[in-house]
N, C-alpha and C. Protein backbone atom coordinates (compact mmCIF):
# COMPACT_ATOMS: atom_id res chain seq x y z
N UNK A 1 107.27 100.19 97.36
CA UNK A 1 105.98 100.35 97.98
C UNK A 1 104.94 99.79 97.00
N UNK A 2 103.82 99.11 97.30
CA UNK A 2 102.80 98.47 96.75
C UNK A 2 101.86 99.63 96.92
N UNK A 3 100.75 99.47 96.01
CA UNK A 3 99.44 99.77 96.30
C UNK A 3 98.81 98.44 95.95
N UNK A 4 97.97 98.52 97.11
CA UNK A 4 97.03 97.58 97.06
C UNK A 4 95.07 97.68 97.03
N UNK A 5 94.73 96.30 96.49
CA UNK A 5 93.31 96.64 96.59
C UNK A 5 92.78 95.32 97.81
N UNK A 6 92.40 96.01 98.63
CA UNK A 6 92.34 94.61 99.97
C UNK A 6 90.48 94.86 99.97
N UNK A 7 89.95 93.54 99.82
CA UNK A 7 88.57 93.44 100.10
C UNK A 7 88.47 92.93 101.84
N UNK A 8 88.18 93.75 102.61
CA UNK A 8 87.86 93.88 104.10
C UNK A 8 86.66 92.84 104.44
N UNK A 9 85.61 92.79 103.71
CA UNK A 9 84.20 91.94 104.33
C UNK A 9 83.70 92.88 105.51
N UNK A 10 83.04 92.10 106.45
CA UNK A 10 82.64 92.61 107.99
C UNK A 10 83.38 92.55 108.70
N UNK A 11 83.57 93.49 109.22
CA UNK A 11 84.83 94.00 109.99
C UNK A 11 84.47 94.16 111.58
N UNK A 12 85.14 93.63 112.38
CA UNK A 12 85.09 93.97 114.12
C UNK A 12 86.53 94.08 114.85
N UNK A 13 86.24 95.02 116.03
CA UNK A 13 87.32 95.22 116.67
C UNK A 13 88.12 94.02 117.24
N UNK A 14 89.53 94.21 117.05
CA UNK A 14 90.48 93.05 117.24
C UNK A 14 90.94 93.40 118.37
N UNK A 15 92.09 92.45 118.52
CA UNK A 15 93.04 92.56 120.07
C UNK A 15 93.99 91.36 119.47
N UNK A 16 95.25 91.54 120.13
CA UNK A 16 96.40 90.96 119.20
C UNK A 16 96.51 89.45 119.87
N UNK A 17 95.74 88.73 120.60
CA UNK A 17 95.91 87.44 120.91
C UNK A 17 94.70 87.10 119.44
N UNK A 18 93.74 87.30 119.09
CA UNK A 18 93.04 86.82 118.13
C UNK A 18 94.37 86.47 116.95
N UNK A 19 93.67 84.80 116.40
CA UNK A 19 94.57 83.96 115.56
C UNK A 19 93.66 83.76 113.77
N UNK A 20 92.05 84.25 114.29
CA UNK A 20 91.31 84.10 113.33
C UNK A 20 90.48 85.04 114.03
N UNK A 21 89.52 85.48 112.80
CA UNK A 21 88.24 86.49 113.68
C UNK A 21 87.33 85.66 113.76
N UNK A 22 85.99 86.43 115.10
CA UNK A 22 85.05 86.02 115.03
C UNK A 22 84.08 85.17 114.05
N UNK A 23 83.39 84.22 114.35
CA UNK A 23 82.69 83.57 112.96
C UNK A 23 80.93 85.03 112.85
N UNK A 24 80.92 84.95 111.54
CA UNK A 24 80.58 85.94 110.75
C UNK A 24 81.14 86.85 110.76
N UNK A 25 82.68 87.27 110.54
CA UNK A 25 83.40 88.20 110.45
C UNK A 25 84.43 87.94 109.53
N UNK A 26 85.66 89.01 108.48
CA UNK A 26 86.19 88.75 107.92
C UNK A 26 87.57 89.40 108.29
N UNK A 27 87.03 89.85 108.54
CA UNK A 27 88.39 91.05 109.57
C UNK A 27 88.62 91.88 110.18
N UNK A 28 89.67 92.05 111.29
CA UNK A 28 89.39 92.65 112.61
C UNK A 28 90.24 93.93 112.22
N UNK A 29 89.99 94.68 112.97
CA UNK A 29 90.38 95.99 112.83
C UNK A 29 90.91 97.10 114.68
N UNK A 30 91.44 97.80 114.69
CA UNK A 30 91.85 98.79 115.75
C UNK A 30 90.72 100.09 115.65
N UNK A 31 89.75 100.25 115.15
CA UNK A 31 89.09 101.16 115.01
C UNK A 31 89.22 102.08 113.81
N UNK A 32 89.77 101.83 112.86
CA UNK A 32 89.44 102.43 111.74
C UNK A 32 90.94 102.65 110.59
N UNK A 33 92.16 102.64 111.79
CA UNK A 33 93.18 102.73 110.91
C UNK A 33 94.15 101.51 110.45
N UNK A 34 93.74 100.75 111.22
CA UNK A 34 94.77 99.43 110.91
C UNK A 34 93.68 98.76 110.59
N UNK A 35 93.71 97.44 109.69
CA UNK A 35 92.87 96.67 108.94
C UNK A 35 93.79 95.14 108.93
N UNK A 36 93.51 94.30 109.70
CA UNK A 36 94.27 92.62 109.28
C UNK A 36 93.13 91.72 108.51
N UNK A 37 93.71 91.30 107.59
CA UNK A 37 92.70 90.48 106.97
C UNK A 37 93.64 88.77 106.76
N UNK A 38 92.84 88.13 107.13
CA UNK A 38 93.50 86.52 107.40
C UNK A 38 93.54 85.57 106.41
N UNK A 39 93.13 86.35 104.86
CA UNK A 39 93.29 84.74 104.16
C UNK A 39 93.87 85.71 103.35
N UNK A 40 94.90 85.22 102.34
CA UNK A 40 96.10 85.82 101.09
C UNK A 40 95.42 86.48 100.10
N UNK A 41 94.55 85.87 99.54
CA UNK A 41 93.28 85.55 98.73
C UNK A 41 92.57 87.72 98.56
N UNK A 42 92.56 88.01 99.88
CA UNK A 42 91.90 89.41 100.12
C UNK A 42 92.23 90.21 100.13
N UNK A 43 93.92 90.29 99.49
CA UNK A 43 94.40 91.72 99.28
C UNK A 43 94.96 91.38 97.31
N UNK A 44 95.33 92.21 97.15
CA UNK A 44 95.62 92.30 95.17
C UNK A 44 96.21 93.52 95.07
N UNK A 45 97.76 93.00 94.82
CA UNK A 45 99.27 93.95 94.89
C UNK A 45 98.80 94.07 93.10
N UNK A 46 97.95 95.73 93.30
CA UNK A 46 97.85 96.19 92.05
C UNK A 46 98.81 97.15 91.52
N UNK A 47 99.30 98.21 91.87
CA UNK A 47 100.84 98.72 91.86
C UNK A 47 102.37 98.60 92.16
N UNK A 48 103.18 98.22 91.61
CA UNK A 48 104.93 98.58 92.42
C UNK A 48 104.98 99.84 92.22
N UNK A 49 105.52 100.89 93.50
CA UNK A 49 105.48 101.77 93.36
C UNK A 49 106.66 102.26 93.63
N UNK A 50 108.16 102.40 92.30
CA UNK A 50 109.31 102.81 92.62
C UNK A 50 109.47 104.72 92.52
């Protein structure tokens, strides 16, 4: 298991045909518990957690 540190940006509600988010947006979200973020760059695998 990882812990991670994921930088989110502006965030709006998604739907699973979206391939990229909205422009001025960084990532879409389900309302608060799931979080997708689209470039590699925005998450940072700061723990292995055996």
């Amino acid at each position: 298991m990882f812990l991670a540190r994921v930088l989110i940006g502006r965030t709006c509600i998604g739907n699973s045909s979206m391939k990229v988010p909205p422009e001025g947006f960084d990532t879409t979200t389900n309302g608060g518990h799931i979080f997708v973020i689209y470039h590699d760059a925005g998450a940072y695998g700061e723990y292995l957690i055996t």
